[in-house]
Protein backbone atom coordinates (compact mmCIF):
# COMPACT_ATOMS: atom_id res chain seq x y z
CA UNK A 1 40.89 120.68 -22.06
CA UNK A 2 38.89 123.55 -20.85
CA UNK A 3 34.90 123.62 -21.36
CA UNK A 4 32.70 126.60 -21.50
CA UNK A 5 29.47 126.99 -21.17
CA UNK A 6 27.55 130.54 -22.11
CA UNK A 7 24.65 131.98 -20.79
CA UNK A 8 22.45 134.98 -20.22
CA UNK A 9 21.42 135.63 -24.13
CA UNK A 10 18.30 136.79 -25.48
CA UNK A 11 16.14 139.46 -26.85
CA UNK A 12 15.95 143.05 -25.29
CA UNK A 13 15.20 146.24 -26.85
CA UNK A 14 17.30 149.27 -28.06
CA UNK A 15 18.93 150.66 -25.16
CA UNK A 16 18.55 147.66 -22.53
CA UNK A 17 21.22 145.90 -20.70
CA UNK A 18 21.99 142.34 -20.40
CA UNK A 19 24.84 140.24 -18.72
CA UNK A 20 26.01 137.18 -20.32
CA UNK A 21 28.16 134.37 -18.33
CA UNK A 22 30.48 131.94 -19.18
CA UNK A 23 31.06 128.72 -16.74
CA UNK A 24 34.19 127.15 -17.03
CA UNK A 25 35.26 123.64 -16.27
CA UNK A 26 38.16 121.33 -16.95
CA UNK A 27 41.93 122.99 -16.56
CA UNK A 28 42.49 125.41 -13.95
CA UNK A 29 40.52 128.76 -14.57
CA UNK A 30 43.13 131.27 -12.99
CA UNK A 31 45.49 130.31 -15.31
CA UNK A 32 43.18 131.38 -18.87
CA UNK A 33 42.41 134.95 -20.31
CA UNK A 34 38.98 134.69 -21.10
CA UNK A 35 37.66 136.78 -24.55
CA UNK A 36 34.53 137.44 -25.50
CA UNK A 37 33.75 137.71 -29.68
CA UNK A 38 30.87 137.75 -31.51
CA UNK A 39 29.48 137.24 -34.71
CA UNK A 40 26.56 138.46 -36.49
CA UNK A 41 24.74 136.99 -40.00
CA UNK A 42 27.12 137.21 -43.13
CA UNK A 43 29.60 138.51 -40.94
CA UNK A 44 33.14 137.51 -39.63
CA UNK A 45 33.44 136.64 -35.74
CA UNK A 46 35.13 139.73 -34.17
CA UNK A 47 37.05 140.59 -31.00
CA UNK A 48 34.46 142.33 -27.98
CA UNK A 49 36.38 142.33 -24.83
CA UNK A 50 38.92 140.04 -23.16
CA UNK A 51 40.50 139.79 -19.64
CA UNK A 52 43.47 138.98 -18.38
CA UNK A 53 44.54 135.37 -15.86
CA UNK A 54 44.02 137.94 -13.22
CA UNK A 55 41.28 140.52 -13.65
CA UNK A 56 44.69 142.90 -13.56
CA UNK A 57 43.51 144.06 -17.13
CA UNK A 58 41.33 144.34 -19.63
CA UNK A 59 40.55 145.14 -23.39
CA UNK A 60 37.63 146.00 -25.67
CA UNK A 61 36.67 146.71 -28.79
CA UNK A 62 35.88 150.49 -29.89
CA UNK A 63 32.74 150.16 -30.22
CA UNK A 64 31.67 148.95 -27.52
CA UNK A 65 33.79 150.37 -25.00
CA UNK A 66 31.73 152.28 -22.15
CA UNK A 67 29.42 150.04 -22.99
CA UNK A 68 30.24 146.83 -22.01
CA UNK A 69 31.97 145.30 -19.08
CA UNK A 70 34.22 142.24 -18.78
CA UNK A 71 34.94 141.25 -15.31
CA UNK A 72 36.03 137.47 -13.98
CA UNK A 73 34.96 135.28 -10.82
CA UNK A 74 37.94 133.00 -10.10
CA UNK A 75 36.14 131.26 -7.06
CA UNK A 76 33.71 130.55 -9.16
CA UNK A 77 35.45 129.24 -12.70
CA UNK A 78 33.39 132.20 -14.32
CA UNK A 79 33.63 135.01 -17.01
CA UNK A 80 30.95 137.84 -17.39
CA UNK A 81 29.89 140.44 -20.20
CA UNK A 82 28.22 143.04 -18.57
CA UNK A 83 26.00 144.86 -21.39
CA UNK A 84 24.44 147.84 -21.21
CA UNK A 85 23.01 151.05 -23.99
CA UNK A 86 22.78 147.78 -25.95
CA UNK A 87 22.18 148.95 -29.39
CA UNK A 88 20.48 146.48 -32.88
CA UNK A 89 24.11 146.34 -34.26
CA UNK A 90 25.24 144.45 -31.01
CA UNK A 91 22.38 141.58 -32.30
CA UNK A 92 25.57 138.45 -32.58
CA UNK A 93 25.89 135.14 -31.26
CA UNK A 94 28.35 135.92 -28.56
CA UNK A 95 31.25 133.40 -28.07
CA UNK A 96 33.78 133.60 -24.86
CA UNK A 97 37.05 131.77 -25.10
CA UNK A 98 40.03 130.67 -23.57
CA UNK A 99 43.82 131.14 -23.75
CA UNK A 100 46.62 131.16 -21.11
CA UNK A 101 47.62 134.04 -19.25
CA UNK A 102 47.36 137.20 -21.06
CA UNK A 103 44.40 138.81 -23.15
CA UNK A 104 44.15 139.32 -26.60
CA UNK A 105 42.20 140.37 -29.12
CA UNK A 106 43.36 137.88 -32.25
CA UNK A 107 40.46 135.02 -32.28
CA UNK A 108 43.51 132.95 -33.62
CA UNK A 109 45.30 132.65 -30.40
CA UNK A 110 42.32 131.30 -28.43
CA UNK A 111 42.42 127.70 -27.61
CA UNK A 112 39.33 126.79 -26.17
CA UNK A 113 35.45 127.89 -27.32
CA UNK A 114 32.22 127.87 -25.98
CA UNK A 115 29.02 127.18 -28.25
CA UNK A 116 27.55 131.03 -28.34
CA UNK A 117 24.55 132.36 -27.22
CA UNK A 118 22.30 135.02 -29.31
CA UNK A 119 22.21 138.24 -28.25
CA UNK A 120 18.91 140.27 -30.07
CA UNK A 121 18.49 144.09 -30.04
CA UNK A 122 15.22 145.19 -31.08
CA UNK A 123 15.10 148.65 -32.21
């Protein structure tokens, strides 16, 4: 089993930047791509960025690439969104996830979910 925790949601405006974490516990860390998704009202959950077992790559979703960052602290059993030029269609609860190895952007191949955190833009 692999628990995760999210943090760092909450209301900024249009143009803002916030960083959301995500605190693993349980199986060994190194070995998990982490994923971040999100979902928004009325709306299916969608792919935002994901990470490989070693940092060695990464993957996001068009729109928010150049945007966002994904980046992962080992030593410290954590995952981080980095978001910045945050925009109102970003406003989601924001889910990061687990699955061994290697990144991917199918929700289906995650084992392992945290409970979200909501992510407002005001415009």
């Amino acid at each position: 089993q692999v628990q995760l925790v999210e943090s760092g949601g909450g209301l900024v405006q249009a143009g803002g930047s916030l960083r959301l974490s995500c605190a693993a516990s349980g199986r060994t860390f190194r070995n998990y791509a982490m994923g971040w998704f999100r979902q928004a009202p009325g709306k299916e959950r969608e792919f935002v960025a994901a990470i490989s077992f070693n940092g060695g790559s990464t993957n996001y979703a068009d729109s928010v690439k150049g945007r966002f960052t994904i980046s992962r602290d080992n030593a410290k059993n954590t995952v981080y969104l980095q978001m910045n030029s945050l925009k109102p269609e970003d406003t989601a609860v924001y889910y990061c996830a687990a699955k061994p190895f290697w990144a991917s952007r199918e929700i289906r191949q995650y084992d392992y979910w945290g409970q979200g955190t909501q992510v407002t833009v005001s415009s």
